[in-house]
Structure formats: C-alpha cells, structure tokens
Protein backbone atom coordinates (compact mmCIF):
# COMPACT_ATOMS: atom_id res chain seq x y z
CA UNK A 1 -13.54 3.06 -28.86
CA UNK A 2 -16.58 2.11 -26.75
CA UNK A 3 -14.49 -1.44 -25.85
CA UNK A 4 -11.58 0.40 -24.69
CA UNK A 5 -14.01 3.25 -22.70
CA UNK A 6 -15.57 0.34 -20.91
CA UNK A 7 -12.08 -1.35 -20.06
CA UNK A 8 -10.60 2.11 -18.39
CA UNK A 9 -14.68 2.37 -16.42
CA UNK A 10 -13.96 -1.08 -15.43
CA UNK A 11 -10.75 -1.35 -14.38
CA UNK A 12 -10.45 -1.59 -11.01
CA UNK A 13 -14.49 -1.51 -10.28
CA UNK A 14 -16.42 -4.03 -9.05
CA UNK A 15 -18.83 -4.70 -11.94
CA UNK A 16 -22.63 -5.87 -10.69
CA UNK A 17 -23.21 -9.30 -13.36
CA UNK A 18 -26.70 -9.44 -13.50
CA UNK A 19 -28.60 -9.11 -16.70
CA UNK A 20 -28.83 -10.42 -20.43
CA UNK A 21 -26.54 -7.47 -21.32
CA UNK A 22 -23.31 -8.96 -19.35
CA UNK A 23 -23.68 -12.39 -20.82
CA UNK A 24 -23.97 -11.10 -24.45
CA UNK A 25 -20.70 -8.77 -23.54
CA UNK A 26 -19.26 -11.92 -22.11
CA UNK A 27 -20.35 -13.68 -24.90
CA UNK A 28 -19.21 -11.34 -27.45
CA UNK A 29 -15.73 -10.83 -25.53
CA UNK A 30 -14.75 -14.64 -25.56
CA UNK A 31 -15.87 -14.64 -29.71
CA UNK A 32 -13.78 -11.57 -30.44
CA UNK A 33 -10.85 -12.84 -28.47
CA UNK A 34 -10.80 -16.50 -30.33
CA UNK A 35 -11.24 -14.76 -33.81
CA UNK A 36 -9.11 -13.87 -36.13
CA UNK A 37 -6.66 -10.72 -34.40
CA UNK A 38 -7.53 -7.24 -35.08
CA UNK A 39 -7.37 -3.70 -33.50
CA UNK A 40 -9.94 -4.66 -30.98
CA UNK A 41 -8.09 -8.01 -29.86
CA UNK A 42 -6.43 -6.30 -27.30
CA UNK A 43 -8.88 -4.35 -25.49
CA UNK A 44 -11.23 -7.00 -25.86
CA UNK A 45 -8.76 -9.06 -23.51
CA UNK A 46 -8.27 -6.36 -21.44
CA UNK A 47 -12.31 -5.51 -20.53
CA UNK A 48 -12.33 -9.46 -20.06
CA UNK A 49 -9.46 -9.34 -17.80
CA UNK A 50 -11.11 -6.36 -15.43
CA UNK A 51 -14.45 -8.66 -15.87
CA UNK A 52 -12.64 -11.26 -13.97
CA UNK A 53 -10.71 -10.32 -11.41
CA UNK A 54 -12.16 -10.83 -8.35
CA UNK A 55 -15.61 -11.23 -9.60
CA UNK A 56 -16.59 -14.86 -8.67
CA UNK A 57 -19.87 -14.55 -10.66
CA UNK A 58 -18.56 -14.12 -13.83
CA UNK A 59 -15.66 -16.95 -13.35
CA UNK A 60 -18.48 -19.50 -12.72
CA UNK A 61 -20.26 -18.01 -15.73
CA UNK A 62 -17.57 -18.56 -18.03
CA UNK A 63 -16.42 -21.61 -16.16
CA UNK A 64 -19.42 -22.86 -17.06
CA UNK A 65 -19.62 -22.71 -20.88
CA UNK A 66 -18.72 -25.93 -22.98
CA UNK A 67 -15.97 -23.82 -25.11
CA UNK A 68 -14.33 -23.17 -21.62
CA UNK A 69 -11.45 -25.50 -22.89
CA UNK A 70 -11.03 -23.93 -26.23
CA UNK A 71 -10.80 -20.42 -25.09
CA UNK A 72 -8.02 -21.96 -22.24
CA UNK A 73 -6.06 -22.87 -25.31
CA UNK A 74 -6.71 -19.98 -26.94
CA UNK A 75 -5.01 -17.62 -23.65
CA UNK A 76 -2.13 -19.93 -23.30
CA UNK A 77 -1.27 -19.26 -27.02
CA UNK A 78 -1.20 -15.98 -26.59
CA UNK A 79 1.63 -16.39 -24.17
CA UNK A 80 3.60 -16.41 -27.08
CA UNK A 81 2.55 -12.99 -28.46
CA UNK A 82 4.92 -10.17 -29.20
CA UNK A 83 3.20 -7.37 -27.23
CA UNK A 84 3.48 -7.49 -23.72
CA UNK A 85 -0.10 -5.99 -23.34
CA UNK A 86 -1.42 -8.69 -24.97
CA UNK A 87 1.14 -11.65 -22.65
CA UNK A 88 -0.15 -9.81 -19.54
CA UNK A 89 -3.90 -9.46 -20.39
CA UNK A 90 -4.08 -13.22 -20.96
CA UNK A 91 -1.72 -14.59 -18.21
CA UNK A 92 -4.48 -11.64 -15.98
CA UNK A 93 -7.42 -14.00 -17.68
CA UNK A 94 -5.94 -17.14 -16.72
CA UNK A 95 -5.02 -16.48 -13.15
CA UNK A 96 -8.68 -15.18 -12.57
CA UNK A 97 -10.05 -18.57 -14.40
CA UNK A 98 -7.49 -21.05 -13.27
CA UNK A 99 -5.12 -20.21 -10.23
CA UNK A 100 -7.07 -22.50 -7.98
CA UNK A 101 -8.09 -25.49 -10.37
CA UNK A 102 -6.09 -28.03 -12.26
CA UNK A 103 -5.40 -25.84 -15.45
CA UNK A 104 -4.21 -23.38 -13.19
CA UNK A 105 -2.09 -25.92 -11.24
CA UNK A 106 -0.45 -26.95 -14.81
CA UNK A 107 0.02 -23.51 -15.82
CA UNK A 108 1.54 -22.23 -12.35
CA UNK A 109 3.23 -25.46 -11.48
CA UNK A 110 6.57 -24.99 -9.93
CA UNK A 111 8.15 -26.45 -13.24
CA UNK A 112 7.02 -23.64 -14.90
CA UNK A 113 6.49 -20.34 -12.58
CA UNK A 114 9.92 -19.25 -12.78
CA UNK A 115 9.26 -18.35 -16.52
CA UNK A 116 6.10 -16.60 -15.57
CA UNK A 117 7.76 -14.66 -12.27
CA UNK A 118 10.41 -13.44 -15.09
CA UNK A 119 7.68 -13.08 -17.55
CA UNK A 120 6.04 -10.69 -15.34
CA UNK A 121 8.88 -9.05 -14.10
CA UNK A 122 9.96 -8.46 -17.88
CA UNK A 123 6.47 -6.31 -18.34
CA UNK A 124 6.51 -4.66 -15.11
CA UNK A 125 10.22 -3.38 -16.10
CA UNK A 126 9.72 -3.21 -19.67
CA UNK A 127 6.15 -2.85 -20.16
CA UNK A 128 4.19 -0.37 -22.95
CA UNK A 129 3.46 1.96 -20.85
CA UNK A 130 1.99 2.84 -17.60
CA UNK A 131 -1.34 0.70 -18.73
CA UNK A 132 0.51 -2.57 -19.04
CA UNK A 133 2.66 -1.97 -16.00
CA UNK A 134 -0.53 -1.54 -13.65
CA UNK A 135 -2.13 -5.05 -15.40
CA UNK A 136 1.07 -6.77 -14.80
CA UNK A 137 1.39 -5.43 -11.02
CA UNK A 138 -2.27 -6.65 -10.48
CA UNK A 139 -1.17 -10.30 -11.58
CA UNK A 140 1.78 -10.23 -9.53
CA UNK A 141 -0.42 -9.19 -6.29
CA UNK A 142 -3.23 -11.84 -7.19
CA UNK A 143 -0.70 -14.35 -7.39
CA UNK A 144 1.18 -13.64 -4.52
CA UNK A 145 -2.60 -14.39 -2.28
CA UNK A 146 -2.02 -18.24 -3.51
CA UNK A 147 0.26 -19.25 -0.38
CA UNK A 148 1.81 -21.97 -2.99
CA UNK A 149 2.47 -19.14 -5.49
CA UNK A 150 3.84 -16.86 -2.46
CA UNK A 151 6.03 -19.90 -1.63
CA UNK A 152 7.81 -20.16 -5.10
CA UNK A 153 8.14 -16.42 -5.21
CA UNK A 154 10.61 -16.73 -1.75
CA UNK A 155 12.73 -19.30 -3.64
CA UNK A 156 13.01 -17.37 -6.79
CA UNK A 157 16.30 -17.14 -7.65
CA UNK A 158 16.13 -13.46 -9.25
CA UNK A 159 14.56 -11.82 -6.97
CA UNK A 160 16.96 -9.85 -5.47
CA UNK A 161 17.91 -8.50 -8.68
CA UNK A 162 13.97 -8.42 -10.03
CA UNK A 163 13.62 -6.68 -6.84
CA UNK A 164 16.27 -3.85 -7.66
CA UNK A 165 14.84 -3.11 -11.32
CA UNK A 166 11.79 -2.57 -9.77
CA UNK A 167 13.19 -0.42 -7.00
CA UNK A 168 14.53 2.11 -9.94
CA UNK A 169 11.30 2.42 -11.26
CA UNK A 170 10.62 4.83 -8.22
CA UNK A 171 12.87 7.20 -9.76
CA UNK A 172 11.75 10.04 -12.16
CA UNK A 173 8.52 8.45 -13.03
CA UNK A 174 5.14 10.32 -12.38
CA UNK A 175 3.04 9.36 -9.16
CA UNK A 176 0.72 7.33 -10.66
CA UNK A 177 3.18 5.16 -12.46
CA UNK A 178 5.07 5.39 -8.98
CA UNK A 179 1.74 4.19 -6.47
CA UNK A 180 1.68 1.28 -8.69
CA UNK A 181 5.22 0.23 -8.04
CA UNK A 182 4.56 1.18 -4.47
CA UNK A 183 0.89 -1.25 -3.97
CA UNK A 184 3.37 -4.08 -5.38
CA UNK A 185 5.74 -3.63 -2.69
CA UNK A 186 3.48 -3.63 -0.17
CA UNK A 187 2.12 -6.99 -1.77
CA UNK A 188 5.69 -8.28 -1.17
CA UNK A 189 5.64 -7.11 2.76
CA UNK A 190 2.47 -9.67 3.00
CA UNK A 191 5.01 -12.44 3.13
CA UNK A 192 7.67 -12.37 5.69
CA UNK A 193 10.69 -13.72 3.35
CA UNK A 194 9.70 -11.14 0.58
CA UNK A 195 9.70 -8.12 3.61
CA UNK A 196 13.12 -9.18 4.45
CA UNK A 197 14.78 -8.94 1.20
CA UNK A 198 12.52 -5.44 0.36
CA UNK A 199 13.79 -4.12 3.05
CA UNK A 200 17.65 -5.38 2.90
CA UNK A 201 17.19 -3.50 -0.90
CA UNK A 202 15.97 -0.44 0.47
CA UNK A 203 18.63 0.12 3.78
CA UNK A 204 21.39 -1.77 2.69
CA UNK A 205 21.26 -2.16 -1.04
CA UNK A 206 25.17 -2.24 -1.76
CA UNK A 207 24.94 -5.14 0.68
CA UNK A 208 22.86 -7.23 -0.99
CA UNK A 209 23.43 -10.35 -3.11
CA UNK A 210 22.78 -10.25 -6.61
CA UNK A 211 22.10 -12.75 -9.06
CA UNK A 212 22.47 -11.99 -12.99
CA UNK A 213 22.25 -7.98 -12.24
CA UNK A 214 24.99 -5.61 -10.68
CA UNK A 215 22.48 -2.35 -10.43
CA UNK A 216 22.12 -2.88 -6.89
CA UNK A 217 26.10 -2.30 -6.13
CA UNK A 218 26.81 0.37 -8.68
CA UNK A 219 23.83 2.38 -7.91
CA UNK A 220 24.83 5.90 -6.56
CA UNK A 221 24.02 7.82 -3.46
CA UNK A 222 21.28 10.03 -4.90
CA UNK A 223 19.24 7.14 -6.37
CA UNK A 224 19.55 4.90 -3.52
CA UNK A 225 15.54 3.76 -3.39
CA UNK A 226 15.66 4.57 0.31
CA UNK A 227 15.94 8.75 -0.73
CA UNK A 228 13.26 7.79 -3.53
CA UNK A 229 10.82 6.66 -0.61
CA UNK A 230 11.24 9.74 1.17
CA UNK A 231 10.78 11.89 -1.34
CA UNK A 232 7.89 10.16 -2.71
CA UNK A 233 6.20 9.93 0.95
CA UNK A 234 6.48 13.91 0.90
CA UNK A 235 4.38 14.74 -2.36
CA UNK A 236 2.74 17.77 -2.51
CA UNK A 237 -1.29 17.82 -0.96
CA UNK A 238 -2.54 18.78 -4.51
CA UNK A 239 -0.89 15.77 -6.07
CA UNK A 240 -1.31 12.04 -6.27
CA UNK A 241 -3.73 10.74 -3.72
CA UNK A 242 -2.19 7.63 -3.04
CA UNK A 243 1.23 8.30 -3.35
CA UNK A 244 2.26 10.14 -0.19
CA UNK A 245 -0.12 7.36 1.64
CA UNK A 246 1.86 4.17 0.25
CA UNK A 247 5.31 5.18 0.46
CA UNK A 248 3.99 5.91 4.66
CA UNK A 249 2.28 2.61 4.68
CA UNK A 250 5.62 1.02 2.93
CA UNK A 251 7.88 2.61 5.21
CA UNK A 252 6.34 1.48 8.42
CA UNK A 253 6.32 -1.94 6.94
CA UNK A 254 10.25 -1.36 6.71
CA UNK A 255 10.23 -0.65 10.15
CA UNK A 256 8.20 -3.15 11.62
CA UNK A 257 10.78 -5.80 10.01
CA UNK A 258 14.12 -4.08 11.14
CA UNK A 259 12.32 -4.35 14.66
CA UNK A 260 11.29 -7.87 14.03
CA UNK A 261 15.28 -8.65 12.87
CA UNK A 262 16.50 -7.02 15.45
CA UNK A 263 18.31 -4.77 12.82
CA UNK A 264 18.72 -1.47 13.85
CA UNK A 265 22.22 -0.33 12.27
CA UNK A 266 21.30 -0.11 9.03
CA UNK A 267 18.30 2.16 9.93
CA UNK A 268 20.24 4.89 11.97
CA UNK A 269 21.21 7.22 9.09
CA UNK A 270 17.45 6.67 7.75
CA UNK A 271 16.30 7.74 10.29
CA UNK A 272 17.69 10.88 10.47
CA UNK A 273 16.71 11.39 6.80
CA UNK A 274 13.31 10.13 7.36
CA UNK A 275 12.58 11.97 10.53
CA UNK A 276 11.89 16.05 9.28
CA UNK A 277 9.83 14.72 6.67
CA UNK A 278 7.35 12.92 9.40
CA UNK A 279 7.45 15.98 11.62
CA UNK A 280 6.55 18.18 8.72
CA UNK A 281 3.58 15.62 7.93
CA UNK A 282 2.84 16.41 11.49
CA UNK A 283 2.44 20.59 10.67
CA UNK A 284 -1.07 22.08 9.41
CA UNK A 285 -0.60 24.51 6.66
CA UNK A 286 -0.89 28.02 8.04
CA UNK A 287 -3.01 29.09 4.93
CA UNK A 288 -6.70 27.68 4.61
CA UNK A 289 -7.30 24.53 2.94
CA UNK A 290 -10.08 23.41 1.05
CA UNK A 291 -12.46 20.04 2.83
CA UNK A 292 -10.44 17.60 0.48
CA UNK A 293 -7.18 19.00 1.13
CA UNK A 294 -7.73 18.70 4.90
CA UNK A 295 -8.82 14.83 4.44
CA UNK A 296 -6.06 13.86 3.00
CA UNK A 297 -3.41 15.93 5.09
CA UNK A 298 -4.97 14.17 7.79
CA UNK A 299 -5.13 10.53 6.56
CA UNK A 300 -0.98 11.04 5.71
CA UNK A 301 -0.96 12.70 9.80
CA UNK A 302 -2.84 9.06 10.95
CA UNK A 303 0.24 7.35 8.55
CA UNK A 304 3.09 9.69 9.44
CA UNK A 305 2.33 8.60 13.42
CA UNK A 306 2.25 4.70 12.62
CA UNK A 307 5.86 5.14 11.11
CA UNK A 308 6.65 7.29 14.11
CA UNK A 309 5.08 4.79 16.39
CA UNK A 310 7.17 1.87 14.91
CA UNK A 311 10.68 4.17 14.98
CA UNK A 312 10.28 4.21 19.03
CA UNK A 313 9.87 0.72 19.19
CA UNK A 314 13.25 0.11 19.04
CA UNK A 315 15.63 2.19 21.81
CA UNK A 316 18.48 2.92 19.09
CA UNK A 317 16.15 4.74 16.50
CA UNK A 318 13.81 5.97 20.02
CA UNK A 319 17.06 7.88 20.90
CA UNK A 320 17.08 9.48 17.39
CA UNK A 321 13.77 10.65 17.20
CA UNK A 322 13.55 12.06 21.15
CA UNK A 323 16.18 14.55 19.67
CA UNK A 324 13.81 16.27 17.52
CA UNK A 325 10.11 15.24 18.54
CA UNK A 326 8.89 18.39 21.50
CA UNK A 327 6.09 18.25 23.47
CA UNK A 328 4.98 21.33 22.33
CA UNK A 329 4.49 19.80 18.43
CA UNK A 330 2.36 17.25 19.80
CA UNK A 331 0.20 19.34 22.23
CA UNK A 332 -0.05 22.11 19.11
CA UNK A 333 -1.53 18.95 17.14
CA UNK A 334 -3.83 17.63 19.59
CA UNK A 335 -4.89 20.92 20.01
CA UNK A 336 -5.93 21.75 16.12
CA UNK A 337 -7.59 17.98 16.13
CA UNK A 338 -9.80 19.42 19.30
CA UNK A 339 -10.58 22.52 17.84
CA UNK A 340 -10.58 21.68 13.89
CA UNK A 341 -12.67 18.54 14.07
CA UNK A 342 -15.56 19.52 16.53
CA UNK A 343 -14.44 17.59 19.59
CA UNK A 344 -14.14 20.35 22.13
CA UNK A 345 -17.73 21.97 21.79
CA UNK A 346 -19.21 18.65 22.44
CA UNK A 347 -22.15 16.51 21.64
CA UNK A 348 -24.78 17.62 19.62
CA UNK A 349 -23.45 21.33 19.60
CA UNK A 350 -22.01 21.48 15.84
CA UNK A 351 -22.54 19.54 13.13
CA UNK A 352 -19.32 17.59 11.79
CA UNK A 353 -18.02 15.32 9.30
CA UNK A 354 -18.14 11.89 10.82
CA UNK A 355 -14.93 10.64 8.92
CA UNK A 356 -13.20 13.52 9.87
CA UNK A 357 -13.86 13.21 13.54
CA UNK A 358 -12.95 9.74 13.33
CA UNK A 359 -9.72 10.69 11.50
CA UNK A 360 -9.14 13.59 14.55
CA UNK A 361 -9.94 10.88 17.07
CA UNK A 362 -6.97 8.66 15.66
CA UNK A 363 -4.69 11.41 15.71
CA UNK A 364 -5.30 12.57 19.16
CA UNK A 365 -4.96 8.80 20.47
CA UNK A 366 -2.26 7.86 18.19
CA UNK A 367 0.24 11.34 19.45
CA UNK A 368 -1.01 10.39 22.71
CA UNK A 369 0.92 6.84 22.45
CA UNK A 370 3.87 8.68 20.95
CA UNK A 371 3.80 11.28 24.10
CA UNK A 372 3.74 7.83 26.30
CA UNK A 373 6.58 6.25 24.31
CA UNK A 374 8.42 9.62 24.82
CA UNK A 375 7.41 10.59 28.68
CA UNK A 376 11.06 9.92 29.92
CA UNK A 377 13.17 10.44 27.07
CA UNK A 378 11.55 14.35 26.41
CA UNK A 379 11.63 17.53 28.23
CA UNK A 380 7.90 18.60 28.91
CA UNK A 381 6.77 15.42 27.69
CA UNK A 382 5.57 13.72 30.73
CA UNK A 383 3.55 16.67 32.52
CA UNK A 384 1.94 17.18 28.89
CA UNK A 385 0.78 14.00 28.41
CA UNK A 386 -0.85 13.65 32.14
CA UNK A 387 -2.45 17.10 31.42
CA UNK A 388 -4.35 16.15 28.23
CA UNK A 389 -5.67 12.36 29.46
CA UNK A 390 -7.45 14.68 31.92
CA UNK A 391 -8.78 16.67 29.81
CA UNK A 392 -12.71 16.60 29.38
CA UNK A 393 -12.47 16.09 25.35
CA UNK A 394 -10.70 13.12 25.57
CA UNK A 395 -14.51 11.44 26.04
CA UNK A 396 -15.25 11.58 22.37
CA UNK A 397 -11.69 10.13 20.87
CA UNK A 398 -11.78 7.52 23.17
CA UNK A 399 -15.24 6.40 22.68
CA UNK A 400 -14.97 6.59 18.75
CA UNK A 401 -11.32 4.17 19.54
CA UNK A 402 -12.95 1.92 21.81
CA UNK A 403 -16.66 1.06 19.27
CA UNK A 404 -13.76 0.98 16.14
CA UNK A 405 -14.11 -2.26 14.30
CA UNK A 406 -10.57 -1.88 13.48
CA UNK A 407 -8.42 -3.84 16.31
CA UNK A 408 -5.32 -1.40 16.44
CA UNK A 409 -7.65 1.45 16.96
CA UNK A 410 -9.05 -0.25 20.15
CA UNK A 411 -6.05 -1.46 21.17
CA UNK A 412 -4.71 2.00 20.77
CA UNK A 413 -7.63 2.99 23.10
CA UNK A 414 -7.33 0.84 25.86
CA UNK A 415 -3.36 1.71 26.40
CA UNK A 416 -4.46 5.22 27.01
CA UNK A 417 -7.61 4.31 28.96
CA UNK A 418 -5.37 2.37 30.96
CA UNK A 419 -2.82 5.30 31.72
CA UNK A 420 -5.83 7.55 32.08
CA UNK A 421 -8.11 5.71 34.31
CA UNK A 422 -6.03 6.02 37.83
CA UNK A 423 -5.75 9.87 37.47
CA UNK A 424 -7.58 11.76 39.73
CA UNK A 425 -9.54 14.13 37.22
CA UNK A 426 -9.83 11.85 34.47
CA UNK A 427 -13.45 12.53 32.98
C-alpha cells in the first residue's frame, strides 16, 4: 500500500532527488522489479516509471549503476507480459532510460516501432482501466518529442484507423478519462502530418481512408467525434478542470489547420454547431460565483476567444460567425472584465488578484481583436470598438500585454496599440 500511495503522489510531480532516501528507493525499486513477481511487481514499475520521466537526475543515477544492462533485459522481457499495466510501465521505463541512446535506438528502431505504435495503441484502446490508459498516453506524448519517433508515427500505416478508436473513446467516458484522450490529441497537433489527419477524422470522418478498421464510415451522426468535442468543450464550471480547457485548445488547433489547408467546406456546418457554445463561454453567470469558479470561467473566456479568433481568419467561416457575434456581447464583456477585475478604479486604489487581472487584461485585448476582425462585417461594431481604445482603462490591459513574456500576448498588444495610437483621445 505505501508503494502504490507513493506512485499516485508521484505521478505527474516533479520529484526533488536529493538524499540517501531516493537512492535506497531507487535501489530497492530496481531489486523488487528484477525479483521474483509478486503483488508489488507492478506498482513497483509504476513508482519507477513516474521516477523517470522527465527527471534527468535520476536517469543518470540509474544510468550509472553496473546492473544498468541487466535491469534493460529485465524491462524488455516484460514486453512479453500478459497485463497491459505491466507492457506499458516498462516500455514508460525504457523510453525515459533509452529513447536517446543506442538501446533506445535498437528498441525504437524503425524495424520495430510499428509493433510498439500498435502496442500502445492496443493499451490506450484496451487498457485496465483509466490508470493504464493515462501511462500509455504519457509514452505516446514522450515519444512523439523524438522528431525520428514523430517521423515514423506520420508513416504509420494504421493511423487513420488507430486514430478513429481513439476518437470513440471521447464518447460516454468520464472527464478525466476524456482530458487524457484529449492531451494526446493535442500531442498529435505538434506535428503538422498528424494535425492533418486529426482533423480530416474530426470534420470529415466518413471521408477518410481506412486501413484494417471500417468504424470511421459506419459511425453515426450522433457520435461523430466532432459533436463529442463540443459537448466536451461545454462541461459544466463545477466539473473537470481540464476538460472544457483542452477540447478549446484542441479545437482551435482544428482551426488553425483548415486555415492553413485552405479547407473551409468541411468546417461550415461546424461552425454553426460550434458557434452558441463559444458565445455562451463568452456569458458570466448571473448568480455569484465562488473565486475558483470565476478563474476558471475566465481561463475557458481567454480559450473560447482564440477559437473565435481563428474562425474569422478565414472569410467563409468570418461570414458565419458575423451572423451571431453583436457588439453589444462584446462591450457587455469588456465591461464586467473592467469592473470585475479592478481595472477601472485604477492603480493602487483596490487590492486585486494579479492572475486575475492578467486573465481580464487578455480578455479585454483579445474581444478587442475580435471587434477589429468584425468592424465592417457588424452593425455597431465599428463605433464600439473606436469608443473603448479611447477609453482611459485601456492603460492597465495594455501595459500588462505589452511586459507579457508570452509573444501572442504582445503581439496581441501592439495590433491594438497600433489602431489606438492615431485617435485623438487615446490615453
């Protein structure tokens, strides 16, 4: 019990290495794991694996030791195993140990990484449970950061239809199960090839070639993964904190590739479905929320624009979303960011949350870009926007945009210092 309480405090953590007490739980790990199996085989492996990842202290540690080799042989045997916990806790091992050295370039060698990609797939489909399913998405991601590894993904052969099992695990599962799925397709958007297909699956899945699986073709209108986004990227407040957050960051993703493809078609009926569900991200609850509640309503606002933002990119979906997008909404938002966040009693007057006025400040800036996009296309829309870049609050948003170490942020800024600057009453 005390192994498998330190593998769920672990998982995911960065874990400081320093100490006697790490090397004799390193030390005792790597004994377990080559003994004879038992109950605590497994969760052994699976502290070891969180150990690992991404922890470059105690790779060099164990790197280091002269039964480095044995314990290789050791993980690759238990490749082999039965349980899929165990397959995916050692192939996690490995990949932290190896991916970059000559074992690694063995054991991922293109020769062979088509048996792991379907190896992996397998668990992520099929896995025991939500625990194995997150361990097996976290070795898909880390592989996908080799560019070699990323390379053989694109010439997979089952991807597409990898790809479509993966797409029905959005349906019917709970969120957390469901944010998992969703961080491994936004590992996929990280290479261009991968974005393509993704996004072919999720607008024009009956299109799409399949190899060795007809699920794409047959599936029906209601569990197209497209709906399954949507409704996932409208969870309630009190839910899932990540949820709500991917499926936003996912869908502008989607976006920014039918804009790079120049493929607009299959986006105009997703749009419409899409499009209420944004605008409703867009609304603040009439009844009071609680500080957390308001956080996170405003981090999917920040997300809700960037998908907006990408939609008028292109003139086709532009038209679509000038049909229901009023001044008024966006004037009413800037408004509650003023007021709500601190911004309009200025400096020093009232003492506010520093992440939320940062979060205000990227909502203000980011509608105002929308309002710019919009200027000709909406009624009201043009006289609005020249109104508020006058406006004496604007100071503090733009200043918080413009010292951002985050390069969209100041870009962000600058197009609406730009606009701003010529007016005649701009403060």
């Amino acid at each position: 019990q005390s192994i498998q309480l330190l593998q769920k405090l672990t998982y995911n953590v960065p874990v400081f290495c320093a100490g006697a007490n790490i090397d004799e739980l390193i030390s005792f790990l790597m004994h377990h794991v080559q003994s004879t199996e038992d109950e605590l085989t497994i969760p052994c492996l699976g502290l070891l694996a969180n150990l690992c990842r991404h922890n470059l202290s105690i790779q060099t540690q164990i790197k280091s030791l002269n039964s480095v080799k044995s314990f290789y042989r050791t993980l690759i045997s238990f490749l082999a195993h039965s349980s899929l916990t165990m397959v995916v806790f050692a192939l996690s091992v490995l990949s932290s140990l190896t991916l970059n050295e000559e074992v690694g370039e063995k054991l991922f060698h293109a020769r062979n990484i088509h048996q792991t990609f379907q190896l992996i797939f397998n668990i992520v489909v099929n896995g025991d449970g939500t625990l194995t399913r997150k361990y097996s998405v976290d070795l898909l991601m880390d592989l996908l950061k080799n560019p070699k590894v990323a390379d053989y993904l694109t010439r997979y052969e089952h991807f597409t239809s990898c790809l479509g099992q993966v797409l029905d695990l959005l349906h019917g599962r709970n969120p957390d199960s469901s944010s998992k799925i969703l961080e491994l397709l936004l590992a996929f958007c990280s290479v261009i090839e991968l974005r393509h297909t993704l996004r072919q699956a999720i607008l024009e899945p009956s299109g799409l070639p399949v190899s060795g699986n007809t699920r794409f073709v047959t599936r029906s209108k209601t569990f197209e993964p497209s709906v399954a986004l949507v409704h996932l990227s409208n969870q309630p407040l009190e839910g899932s904190e990540d949820c709500s957050v991917l499926a936003l960051q996912l869908l502008k993703e989607i976006f920014e590739d039918v804009i790079n493809t120049g493929n607009s078609a299959s986006a105009e009926h997703f749009v419409d479905l899409l499009l209420p569900v944004l605008l409703d991200h867009l609304r603040m609850p009439e009844q009071i929320m609680d500080e957390l509640l308001v956080k996170k309503k405003h981090e999917r606002m920040v997300k809700a624009i960037n998908v907006l933002t990408n939609i008028l990119l292109y003139d086709i979906l532009k038209m679509h979303a000038s049909k229901v997008l009023t001044a008024s909404q966006c004037i009413s938002l800037i408004e509650h960011q003023f007021t709500y966040s601190g911004i309009d009693t200025g400096y020093g007057t009232k003492a506010v949350d520093s992440k939320m006025c940062k979060l205000a400040a990227d909502i203000i800036l980011k509608t105002l870009d929308l309002m710019s996009r919009l200027k000709q296309d909406v009624p009201g829309m043009e006289v609005s926007f020249y109104k508020i870049l006058q406006d004496q609050r604007l100071i503090m948003p733009l200043t918080f945009a413009l010292t951002s170490d985050h390069r969209e942020q100041v870009k962000v800024g600058l197009g609406i210092l730009f606009e701003a600057a010529p007016l005649p009453d701009f403060p």
